[in-house]
N, C-alpha and C. Protein backbone atom coordinates (compact mmCIF):
# COMPACT_ATOMS: atom_id res chain seq x y z
N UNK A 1 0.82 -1.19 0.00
CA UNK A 1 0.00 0.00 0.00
C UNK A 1 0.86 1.26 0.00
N UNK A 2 2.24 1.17 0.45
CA UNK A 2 2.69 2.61 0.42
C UNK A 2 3.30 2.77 -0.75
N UNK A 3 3.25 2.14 -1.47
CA UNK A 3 3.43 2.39 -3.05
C UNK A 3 2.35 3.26 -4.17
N UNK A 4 1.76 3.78 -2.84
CA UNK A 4 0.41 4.91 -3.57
C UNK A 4 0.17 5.78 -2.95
N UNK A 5 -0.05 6.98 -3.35
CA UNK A 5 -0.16 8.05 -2.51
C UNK A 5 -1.64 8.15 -2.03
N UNK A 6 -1.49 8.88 -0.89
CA UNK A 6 -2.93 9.10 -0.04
C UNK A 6 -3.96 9.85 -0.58
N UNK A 7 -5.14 10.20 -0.94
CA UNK A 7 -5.78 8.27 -0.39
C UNK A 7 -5.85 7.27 -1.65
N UNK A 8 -5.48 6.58 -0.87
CA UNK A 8 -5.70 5.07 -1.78
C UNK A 8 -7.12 5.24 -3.06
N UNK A 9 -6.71 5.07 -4.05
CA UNK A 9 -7.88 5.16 -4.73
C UNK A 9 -8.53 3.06 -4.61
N UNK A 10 -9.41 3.10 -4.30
CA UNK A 10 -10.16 1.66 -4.64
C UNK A 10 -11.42 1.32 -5.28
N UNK A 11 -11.74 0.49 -5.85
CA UNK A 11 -12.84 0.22 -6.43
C UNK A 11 -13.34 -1.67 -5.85
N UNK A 12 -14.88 -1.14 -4.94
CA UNK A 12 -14.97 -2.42 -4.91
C UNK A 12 -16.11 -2.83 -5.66
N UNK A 13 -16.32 -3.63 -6.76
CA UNK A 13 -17.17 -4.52 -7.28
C UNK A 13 -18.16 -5.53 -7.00
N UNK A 14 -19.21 -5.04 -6.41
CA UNK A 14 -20.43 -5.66 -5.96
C UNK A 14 -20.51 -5.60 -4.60
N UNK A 15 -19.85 -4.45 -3.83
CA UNK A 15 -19.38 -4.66 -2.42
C UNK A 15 -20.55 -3.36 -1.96
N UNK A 16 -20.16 -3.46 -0.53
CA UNK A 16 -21.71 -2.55 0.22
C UNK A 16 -19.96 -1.61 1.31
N UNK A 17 -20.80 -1.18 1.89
CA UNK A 17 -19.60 0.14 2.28
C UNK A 17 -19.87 -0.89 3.75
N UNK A 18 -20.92 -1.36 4.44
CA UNK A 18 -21.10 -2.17 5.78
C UNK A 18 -19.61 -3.32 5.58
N UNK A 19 -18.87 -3.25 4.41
CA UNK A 19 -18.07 -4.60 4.39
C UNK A 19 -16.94 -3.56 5.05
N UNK A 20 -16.38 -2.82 4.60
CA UNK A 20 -15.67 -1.54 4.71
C UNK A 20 -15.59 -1.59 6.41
N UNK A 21 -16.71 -1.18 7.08
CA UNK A 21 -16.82 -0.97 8.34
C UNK A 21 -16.66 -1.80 9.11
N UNK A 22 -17.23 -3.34 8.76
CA UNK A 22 -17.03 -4.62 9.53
C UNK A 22 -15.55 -4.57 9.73
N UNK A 23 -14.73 -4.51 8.65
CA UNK A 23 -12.95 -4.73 8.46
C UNK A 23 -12.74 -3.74 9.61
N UNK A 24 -13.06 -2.54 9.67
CA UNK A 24 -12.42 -1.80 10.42
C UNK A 24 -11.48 -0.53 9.46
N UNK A 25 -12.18 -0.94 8.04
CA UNK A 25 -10.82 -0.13 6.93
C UNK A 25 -12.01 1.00 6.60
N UNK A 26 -12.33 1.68 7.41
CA UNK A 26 -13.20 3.09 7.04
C UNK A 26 -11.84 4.01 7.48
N UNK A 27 -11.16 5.02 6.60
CA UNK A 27 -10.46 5.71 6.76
C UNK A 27 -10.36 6.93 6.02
N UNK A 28 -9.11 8.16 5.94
CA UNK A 28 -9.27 8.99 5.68
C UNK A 28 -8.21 8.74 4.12
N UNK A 29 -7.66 7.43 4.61
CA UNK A 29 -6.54 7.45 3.49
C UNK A 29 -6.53 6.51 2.39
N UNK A 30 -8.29 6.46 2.09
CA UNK A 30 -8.87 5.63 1.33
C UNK A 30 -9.56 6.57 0.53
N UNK A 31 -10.03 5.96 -0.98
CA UNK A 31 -11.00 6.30 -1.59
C UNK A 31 -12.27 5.58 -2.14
N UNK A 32 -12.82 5.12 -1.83
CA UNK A 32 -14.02 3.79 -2.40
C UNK A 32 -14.48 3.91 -3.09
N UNK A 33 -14.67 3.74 -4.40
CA UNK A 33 -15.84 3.69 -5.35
C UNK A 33 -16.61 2.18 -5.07
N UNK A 34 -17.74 2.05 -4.65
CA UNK A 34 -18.02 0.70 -4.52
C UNK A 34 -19.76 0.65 -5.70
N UNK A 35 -19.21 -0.16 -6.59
CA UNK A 35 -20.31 -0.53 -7.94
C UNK A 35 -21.28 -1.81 -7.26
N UNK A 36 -22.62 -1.54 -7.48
CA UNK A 36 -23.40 -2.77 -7.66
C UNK A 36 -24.62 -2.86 -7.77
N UNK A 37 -25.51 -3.36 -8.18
CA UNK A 37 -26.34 -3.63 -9.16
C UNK A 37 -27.65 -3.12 -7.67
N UNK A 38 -27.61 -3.02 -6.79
CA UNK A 38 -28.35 -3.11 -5.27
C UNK A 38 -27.77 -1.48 -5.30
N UNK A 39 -29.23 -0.82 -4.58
CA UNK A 39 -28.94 0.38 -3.89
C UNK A 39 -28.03 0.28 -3.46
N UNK A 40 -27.00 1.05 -2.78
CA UNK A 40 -25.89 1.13 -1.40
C UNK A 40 -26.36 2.42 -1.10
N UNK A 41 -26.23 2.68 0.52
CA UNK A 41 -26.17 4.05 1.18
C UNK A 41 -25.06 4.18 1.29
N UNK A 42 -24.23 5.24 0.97
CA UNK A 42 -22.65 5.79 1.67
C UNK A 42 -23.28 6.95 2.62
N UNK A 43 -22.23 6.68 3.74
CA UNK A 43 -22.23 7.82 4.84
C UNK A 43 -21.16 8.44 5.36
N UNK A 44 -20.06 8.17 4.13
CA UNK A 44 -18.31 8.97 4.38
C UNK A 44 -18.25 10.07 2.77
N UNK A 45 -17.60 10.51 3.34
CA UNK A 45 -17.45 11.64 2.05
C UNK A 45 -16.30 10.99 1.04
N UNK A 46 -15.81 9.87 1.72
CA UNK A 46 -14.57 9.45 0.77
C UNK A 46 -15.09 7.87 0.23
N UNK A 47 -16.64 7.91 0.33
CA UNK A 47 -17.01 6.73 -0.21
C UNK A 47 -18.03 7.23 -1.32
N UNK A 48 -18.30 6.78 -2.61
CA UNK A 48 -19.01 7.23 -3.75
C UNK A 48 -20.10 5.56 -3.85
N UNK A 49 -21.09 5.72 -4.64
CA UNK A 49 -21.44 4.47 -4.82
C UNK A 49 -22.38 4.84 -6.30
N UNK A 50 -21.74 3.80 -7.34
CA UNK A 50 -22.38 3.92 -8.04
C UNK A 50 -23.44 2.83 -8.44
N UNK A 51 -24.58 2.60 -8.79
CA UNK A 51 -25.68 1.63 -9.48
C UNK A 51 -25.62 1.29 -10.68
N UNK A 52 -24.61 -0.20 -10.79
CA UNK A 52 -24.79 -0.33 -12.07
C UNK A 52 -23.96 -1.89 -12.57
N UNK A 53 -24.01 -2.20 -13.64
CA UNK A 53 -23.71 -4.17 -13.67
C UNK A 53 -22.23 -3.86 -13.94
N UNK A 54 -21.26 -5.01 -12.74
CA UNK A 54 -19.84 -4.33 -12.99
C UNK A 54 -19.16 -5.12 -14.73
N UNK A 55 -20.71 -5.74 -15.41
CA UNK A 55 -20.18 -6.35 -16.79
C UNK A 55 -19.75 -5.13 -18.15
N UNK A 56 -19.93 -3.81 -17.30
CA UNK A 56 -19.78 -2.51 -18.04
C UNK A 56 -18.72 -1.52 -17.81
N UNK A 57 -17.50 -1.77 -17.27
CA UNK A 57 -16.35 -1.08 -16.77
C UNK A 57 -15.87 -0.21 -17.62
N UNK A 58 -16.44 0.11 -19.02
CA UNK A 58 -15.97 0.81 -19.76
C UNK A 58 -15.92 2.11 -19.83
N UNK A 59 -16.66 2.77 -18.62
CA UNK A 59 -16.60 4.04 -18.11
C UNK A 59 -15.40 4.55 -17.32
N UNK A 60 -14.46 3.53 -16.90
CA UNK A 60 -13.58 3.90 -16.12
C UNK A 60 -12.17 3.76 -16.96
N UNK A 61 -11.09 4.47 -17.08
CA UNK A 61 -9.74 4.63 -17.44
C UNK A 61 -9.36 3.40 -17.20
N UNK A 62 -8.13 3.36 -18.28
CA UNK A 62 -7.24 2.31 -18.12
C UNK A 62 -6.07 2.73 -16.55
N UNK A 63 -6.22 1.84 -15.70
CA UNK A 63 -5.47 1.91 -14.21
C UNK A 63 -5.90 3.22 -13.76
N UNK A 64 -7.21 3.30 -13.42
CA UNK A 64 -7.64 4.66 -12.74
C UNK A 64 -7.76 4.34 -11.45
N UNK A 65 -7.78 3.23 -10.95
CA UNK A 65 -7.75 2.89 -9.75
C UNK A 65 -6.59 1.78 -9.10
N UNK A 66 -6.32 2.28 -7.73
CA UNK A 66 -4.51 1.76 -7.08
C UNK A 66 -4.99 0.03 -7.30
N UNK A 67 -6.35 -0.05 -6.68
CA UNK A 67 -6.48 -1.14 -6.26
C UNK A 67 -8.73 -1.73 -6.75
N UNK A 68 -8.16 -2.65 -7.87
CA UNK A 68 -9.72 -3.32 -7.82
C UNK A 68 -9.86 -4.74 -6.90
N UNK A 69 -10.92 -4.41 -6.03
CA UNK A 69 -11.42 -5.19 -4.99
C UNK A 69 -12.89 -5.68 -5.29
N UNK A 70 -12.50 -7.06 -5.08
CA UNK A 70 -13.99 -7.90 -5.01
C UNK A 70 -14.23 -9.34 -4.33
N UNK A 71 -15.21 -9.54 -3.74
CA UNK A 71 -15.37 -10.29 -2.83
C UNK A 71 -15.86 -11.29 -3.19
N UNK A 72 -16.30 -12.77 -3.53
CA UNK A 72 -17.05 -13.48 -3.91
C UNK A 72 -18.17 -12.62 -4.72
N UNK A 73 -17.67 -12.16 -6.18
CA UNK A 73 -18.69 -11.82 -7.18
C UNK A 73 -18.65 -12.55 -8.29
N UNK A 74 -16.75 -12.57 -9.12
CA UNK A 74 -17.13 -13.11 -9.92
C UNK A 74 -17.73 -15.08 -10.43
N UNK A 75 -17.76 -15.47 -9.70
CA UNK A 75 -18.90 -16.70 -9.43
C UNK A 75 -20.29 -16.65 -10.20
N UNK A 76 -20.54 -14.98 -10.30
CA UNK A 76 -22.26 -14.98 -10.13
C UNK A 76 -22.17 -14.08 -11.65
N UNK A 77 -21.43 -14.03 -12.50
CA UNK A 77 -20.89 -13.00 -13.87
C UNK A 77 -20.77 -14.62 -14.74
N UNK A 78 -22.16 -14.67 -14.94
CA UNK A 78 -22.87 -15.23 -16.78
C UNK A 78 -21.58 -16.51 -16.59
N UNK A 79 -21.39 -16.62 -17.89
CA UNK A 79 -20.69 -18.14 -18.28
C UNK A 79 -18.97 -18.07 -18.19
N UNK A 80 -18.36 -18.27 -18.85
CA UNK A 80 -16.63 -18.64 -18.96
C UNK A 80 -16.33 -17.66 -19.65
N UNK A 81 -16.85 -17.14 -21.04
CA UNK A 81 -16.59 -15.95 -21.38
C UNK A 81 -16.61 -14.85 -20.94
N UNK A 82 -17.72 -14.91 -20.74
CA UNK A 82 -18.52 -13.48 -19.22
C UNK A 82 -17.45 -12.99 -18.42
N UNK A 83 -17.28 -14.13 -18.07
CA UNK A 83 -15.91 -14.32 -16.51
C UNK A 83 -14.98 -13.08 -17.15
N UNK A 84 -14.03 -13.79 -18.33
CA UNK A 84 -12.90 -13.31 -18.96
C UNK A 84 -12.87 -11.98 -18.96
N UNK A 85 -14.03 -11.72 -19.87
CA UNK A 85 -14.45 -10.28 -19.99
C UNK A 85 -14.07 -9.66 -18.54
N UNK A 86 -14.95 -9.89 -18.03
CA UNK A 86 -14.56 -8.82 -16.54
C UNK A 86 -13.75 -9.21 -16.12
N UNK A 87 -12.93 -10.03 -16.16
CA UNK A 87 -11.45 -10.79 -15.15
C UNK A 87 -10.55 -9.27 -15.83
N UNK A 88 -10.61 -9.46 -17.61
CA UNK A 88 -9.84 -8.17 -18.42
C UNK A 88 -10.08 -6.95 -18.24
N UNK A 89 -11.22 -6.85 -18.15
CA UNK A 89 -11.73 -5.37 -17.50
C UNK A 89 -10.95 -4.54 -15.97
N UNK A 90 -11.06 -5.98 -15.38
CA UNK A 90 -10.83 -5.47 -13.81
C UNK A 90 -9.40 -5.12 -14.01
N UNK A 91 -8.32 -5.91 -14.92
CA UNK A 91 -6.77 -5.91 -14.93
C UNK A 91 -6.45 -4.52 -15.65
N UNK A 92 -7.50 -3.93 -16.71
CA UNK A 92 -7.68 -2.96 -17.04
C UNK A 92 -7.64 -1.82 -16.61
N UNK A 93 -8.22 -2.16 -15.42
CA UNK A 93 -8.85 -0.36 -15.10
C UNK A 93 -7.96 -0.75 -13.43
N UNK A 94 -7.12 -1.47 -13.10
CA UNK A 94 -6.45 -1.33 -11.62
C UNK A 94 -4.73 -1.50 -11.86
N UNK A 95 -4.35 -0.70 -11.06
CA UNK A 95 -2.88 -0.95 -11.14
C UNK A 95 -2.16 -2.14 -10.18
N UNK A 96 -3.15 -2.64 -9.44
CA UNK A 96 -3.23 -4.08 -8.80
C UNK A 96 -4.72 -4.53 -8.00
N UNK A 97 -4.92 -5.76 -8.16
CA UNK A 97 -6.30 -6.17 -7.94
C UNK A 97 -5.77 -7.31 -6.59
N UNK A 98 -7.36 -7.45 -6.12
CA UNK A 98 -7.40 -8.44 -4.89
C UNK A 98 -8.69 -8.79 -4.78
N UNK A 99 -8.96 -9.90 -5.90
CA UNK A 99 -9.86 -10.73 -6.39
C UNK A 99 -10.28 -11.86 -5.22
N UNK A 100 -11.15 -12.26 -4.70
CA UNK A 100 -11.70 -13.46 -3.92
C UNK A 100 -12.79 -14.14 -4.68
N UNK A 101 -12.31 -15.46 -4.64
CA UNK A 101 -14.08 -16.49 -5.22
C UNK A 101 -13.86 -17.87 -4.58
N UNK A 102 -14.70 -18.49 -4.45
CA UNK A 102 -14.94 -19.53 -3.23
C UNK A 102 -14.52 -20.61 -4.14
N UNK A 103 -13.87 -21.47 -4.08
CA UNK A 103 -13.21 -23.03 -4.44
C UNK A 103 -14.23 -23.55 -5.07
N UNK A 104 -14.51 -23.98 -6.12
CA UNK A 104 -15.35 -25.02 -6.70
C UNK A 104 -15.24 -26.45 -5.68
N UNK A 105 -14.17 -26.92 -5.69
CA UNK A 105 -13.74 -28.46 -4.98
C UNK A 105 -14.07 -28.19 -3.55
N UNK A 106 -14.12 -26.93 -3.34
CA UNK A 106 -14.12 -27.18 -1.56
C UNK A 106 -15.71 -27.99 -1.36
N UNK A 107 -15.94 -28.62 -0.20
CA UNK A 107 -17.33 -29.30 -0.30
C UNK A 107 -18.44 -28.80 0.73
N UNK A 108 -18.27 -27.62 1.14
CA UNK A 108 -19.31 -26.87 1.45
C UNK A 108 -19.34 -25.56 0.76
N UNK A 109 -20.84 -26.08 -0.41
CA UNK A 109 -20.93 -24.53 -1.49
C UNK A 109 -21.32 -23.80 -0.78
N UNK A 110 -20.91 -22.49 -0.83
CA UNK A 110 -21.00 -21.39 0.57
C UNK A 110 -22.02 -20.63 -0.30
N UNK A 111 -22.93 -20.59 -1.12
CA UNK A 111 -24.22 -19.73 -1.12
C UNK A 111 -25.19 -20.57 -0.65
N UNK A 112 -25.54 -21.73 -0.92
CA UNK A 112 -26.33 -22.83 -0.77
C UNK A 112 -26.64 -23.22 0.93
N UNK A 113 -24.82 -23.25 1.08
CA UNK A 113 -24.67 -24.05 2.26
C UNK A 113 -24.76 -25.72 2.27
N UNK A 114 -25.08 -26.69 1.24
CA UNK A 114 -25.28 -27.73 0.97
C UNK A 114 -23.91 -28.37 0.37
N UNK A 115 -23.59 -29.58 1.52
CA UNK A 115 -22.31 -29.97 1.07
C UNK A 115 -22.36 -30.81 -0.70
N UNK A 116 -21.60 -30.22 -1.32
CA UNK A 116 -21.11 -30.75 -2.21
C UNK A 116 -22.57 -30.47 -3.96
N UNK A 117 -23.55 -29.42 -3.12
CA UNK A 117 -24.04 -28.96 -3.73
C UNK A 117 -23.79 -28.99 -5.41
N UNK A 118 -22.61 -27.88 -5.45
CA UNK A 118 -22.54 -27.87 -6.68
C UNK A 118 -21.77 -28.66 -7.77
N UNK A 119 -22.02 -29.89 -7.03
CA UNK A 119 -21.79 -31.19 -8.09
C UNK A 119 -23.05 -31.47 -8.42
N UNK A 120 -24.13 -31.07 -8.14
CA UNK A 120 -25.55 -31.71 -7.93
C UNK A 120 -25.80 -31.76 -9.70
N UNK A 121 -26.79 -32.51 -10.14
CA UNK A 121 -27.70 -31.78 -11.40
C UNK A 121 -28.67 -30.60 -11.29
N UNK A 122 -28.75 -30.41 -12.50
CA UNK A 122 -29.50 -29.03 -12.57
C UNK A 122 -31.06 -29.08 -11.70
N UNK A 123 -31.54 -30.00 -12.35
CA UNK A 123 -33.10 -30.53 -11.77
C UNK A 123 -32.68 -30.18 -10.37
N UNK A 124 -31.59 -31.17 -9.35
CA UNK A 124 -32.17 -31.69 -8.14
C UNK A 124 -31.43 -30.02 -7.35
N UNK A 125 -31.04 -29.36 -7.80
CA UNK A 125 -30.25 -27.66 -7.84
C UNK A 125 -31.87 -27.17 -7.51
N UNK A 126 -32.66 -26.86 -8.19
CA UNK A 126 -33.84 -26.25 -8.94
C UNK A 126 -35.10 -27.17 -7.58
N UNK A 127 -34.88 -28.26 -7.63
CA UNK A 127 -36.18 -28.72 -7.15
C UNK A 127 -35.44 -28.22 -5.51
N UNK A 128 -34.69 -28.46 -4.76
CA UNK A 128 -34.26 -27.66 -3.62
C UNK A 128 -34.61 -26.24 -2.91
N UNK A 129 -34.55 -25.68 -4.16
CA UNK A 129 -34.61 -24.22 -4.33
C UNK A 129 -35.85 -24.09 -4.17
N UNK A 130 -36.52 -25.03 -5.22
CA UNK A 130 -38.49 -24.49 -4.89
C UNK A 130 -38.71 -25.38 -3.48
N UNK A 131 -37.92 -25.97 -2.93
CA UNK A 131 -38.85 -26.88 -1.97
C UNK A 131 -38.40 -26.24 -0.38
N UNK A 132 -37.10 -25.91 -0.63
CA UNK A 132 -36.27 -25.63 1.13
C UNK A 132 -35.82 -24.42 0.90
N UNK A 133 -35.71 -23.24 2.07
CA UNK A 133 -34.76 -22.57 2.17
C UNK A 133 -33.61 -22.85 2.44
N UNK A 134 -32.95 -22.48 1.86
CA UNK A 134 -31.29 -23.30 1.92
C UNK A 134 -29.92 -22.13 1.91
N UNK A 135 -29.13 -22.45 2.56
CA UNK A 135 -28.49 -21.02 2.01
C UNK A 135 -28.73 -19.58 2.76
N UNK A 136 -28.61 -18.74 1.66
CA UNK A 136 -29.13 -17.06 1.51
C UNK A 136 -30.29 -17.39 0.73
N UNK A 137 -30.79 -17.94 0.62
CA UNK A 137 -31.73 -18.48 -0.30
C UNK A 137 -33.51 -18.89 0.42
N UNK A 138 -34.27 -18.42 -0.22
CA UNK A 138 -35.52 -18.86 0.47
C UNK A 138 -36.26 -19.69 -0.55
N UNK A 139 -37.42 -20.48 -0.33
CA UNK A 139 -38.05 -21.25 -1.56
C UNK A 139 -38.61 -19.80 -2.13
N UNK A 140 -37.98 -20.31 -3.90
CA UNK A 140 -38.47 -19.78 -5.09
C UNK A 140 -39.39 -20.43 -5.67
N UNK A 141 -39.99 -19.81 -6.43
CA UNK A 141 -40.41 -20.44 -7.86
C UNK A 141 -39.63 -20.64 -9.12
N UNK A 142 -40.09 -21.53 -9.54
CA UNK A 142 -39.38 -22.15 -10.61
C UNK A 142 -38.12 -21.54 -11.38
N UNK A 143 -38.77 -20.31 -12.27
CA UNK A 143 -37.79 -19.45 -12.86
C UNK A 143 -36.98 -18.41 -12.26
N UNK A 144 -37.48 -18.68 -10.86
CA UNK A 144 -36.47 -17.90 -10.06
C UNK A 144 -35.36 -18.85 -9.63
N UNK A 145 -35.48 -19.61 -8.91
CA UNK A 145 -34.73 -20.89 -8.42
C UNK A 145 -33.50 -20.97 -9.95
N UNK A 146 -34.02 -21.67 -10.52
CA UNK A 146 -33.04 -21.66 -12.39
C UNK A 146 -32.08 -20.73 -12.60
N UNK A 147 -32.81 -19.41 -12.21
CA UNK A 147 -32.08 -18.34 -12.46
C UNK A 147 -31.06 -17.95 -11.35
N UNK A 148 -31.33 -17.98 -10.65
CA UNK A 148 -30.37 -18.26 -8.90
C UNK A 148 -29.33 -19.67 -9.48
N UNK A 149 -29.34 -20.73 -9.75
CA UNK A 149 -28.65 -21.71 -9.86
C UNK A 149 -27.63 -21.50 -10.57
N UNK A 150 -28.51 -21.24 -12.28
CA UNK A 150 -27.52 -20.49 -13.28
C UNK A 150 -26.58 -19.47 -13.44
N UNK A 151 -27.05 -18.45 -11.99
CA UNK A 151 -26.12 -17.56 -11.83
C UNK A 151 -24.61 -17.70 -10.92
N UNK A 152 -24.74 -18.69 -10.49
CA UNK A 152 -23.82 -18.87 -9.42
C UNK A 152 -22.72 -20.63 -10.04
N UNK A 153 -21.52 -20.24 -10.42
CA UNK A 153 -21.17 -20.58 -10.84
C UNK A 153 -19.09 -20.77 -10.44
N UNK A 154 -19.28 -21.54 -9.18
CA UNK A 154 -18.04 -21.81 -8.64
C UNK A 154 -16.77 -21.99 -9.88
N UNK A 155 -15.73 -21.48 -9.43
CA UNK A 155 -14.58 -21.48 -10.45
C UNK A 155 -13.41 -22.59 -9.61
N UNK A 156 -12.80 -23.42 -10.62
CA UNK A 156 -11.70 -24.25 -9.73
C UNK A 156 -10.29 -23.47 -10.07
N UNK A 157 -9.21 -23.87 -9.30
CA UNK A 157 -8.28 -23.04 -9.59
C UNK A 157 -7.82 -23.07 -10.96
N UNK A 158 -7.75 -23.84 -12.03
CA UNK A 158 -7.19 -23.43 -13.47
C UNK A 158 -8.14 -22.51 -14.07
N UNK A 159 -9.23 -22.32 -13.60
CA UNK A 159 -9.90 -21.53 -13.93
C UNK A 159 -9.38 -19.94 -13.47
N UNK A 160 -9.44 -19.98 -12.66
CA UNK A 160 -8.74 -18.62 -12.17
C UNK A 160 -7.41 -18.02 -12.71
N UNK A 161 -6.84 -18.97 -12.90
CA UNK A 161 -5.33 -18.99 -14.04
C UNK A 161 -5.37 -18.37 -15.05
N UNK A 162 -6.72 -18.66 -15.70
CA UNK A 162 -6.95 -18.58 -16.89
C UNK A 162 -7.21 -16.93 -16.94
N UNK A 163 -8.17 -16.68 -15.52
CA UNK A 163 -8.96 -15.41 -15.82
C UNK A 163 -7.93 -14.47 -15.23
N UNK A 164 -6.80 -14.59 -14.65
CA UNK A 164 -5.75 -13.58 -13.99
C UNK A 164 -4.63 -13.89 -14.16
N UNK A 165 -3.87 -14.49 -15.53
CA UNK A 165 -2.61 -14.70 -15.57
C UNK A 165 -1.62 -14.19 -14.93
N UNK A 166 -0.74 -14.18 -14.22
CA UNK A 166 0.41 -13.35 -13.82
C UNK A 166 0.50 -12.73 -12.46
N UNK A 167 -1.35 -13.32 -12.16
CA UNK A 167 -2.08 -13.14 -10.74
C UNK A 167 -0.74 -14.16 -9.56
N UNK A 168 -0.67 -13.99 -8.39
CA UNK A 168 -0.64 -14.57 -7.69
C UNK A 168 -1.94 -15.30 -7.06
N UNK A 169 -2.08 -16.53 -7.21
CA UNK A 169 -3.42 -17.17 -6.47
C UNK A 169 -2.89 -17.43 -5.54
N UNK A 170 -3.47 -17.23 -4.35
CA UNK A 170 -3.44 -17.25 -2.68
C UNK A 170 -4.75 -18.56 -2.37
N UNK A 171 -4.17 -19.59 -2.00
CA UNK A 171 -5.14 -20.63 -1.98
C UNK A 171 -5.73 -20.32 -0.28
N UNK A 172 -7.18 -20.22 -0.11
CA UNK A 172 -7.39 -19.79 1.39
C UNK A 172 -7.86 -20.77 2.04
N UNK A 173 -7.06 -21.60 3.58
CA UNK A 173 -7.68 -22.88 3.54
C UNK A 173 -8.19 -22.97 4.94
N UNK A 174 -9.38 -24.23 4.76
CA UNK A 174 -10.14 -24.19 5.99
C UNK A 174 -10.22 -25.87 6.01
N UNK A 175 -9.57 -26.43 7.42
CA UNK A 175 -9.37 -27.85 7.67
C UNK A 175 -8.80 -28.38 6.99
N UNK A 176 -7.88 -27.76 6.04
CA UNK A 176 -6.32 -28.42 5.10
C UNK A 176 -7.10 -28.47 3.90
N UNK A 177 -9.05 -27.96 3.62
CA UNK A 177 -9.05 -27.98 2.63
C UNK A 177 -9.10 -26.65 1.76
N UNK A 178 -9.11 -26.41 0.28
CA UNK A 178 -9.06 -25.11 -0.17
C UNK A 178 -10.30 -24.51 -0.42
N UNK A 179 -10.74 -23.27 0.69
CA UNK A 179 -11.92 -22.73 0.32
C UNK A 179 -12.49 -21.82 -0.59
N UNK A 180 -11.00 -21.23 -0.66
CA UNK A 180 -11.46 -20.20 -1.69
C UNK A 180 -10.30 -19.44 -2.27
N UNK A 181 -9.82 -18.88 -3.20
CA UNK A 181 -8.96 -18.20 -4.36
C UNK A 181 -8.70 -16.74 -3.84
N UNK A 182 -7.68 -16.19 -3.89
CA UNK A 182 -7.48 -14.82 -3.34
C UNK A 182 -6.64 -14.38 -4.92
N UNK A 183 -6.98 -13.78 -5.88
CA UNK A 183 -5.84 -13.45 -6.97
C UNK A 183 -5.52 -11.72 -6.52
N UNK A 184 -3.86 -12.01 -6.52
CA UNK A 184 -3.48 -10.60 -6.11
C UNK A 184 -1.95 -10.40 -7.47
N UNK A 185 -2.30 -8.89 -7.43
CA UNK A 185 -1.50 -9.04 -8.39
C UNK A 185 -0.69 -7.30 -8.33
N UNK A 186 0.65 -6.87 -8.46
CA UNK A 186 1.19 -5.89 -8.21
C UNK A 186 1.32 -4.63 -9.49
């Protein structure tokens, strides 16, 4: 971090400013832009929030920001191409990123909460969804449930390789197993 002058410019991607505060990183020597598709309230003058799908980064400069930050989002960004797209976008517009997404292999899917979930088929994904609350998740209907399933889409680590070359992957582990991907990159 002291390789940037004060304040830190950041951009977090699908993030709420309450994440900010939980950490304890509400400061003066920060700047937040935090994007996402959900209202956000900001209540710091050095936090901005804009409304809008982070599959559109094309408003922002090439490395306009020190640092792009995101938390378990890209998971829930459309198919393998989708991914790329914004994996390039994000490498685009940051002069170093600190990417998080939850382990495909680990065996508790952490939106669901259902071990080993997302090995499941699509059907028995879908019939869950309409039948139990499960998860962050409450019973849907049909084309909601589908659409919740389809959106959430665990990455294994060659996958991540793929989408952050040159990334450092930080494997994050819980009981010796790997829960989740940290790509950081300078």
């Amino acid at each position: 971090m002291e390789k940037y002058k004060s304040p830190i410019k950041i951009i977090d991607l699908g993030g709420t400013q309450e994440f900010w505060e939980n950490m304890g990183l509400v400061s003066d020597n920060i700047d937040v832009t935090i994007i996402n598709i959900d209202t956000i309230t900001v209540r710091y003058p050095n936090f901005r929030f804009i409304q809008m799908d982070v599959r559109n980064l094309n408003v922002f400069s090439d490395r306009e920001f020190d640092i792009v930050f995101s938390n378990s989002l890209i998971e829930h960004i459309g198919d393998f191409s989708e991914k790329k797209q914004i994996a390039d976008e994000i490498l685009r517009i940051g002069k170093s990123i600190f990417i998080q997404t939850p382990n495909y292999y680990f065996p508790l899917e952490p939106h669901f909460l259902v071990p080993f979930f997302q090995f499941f088929p699509l059907k028995i994904k879908v019939f869950l969804l309409r039948h139990f609350n499960i998860g962050w998740y409450n019973k849907s209907e049909k084309k909601e449930a589908e659409q919740i399933v389809k959106d959430t889409n665990l990455l294994g680590y060659k996958d991540v390789k793929l989408l952050f070359p040159g990334a450092v992957i930080i494997k994050e582990k819980y009981l010796g197993f790997t829960k989740s991907f940290i790509c950081v990159s300078n």
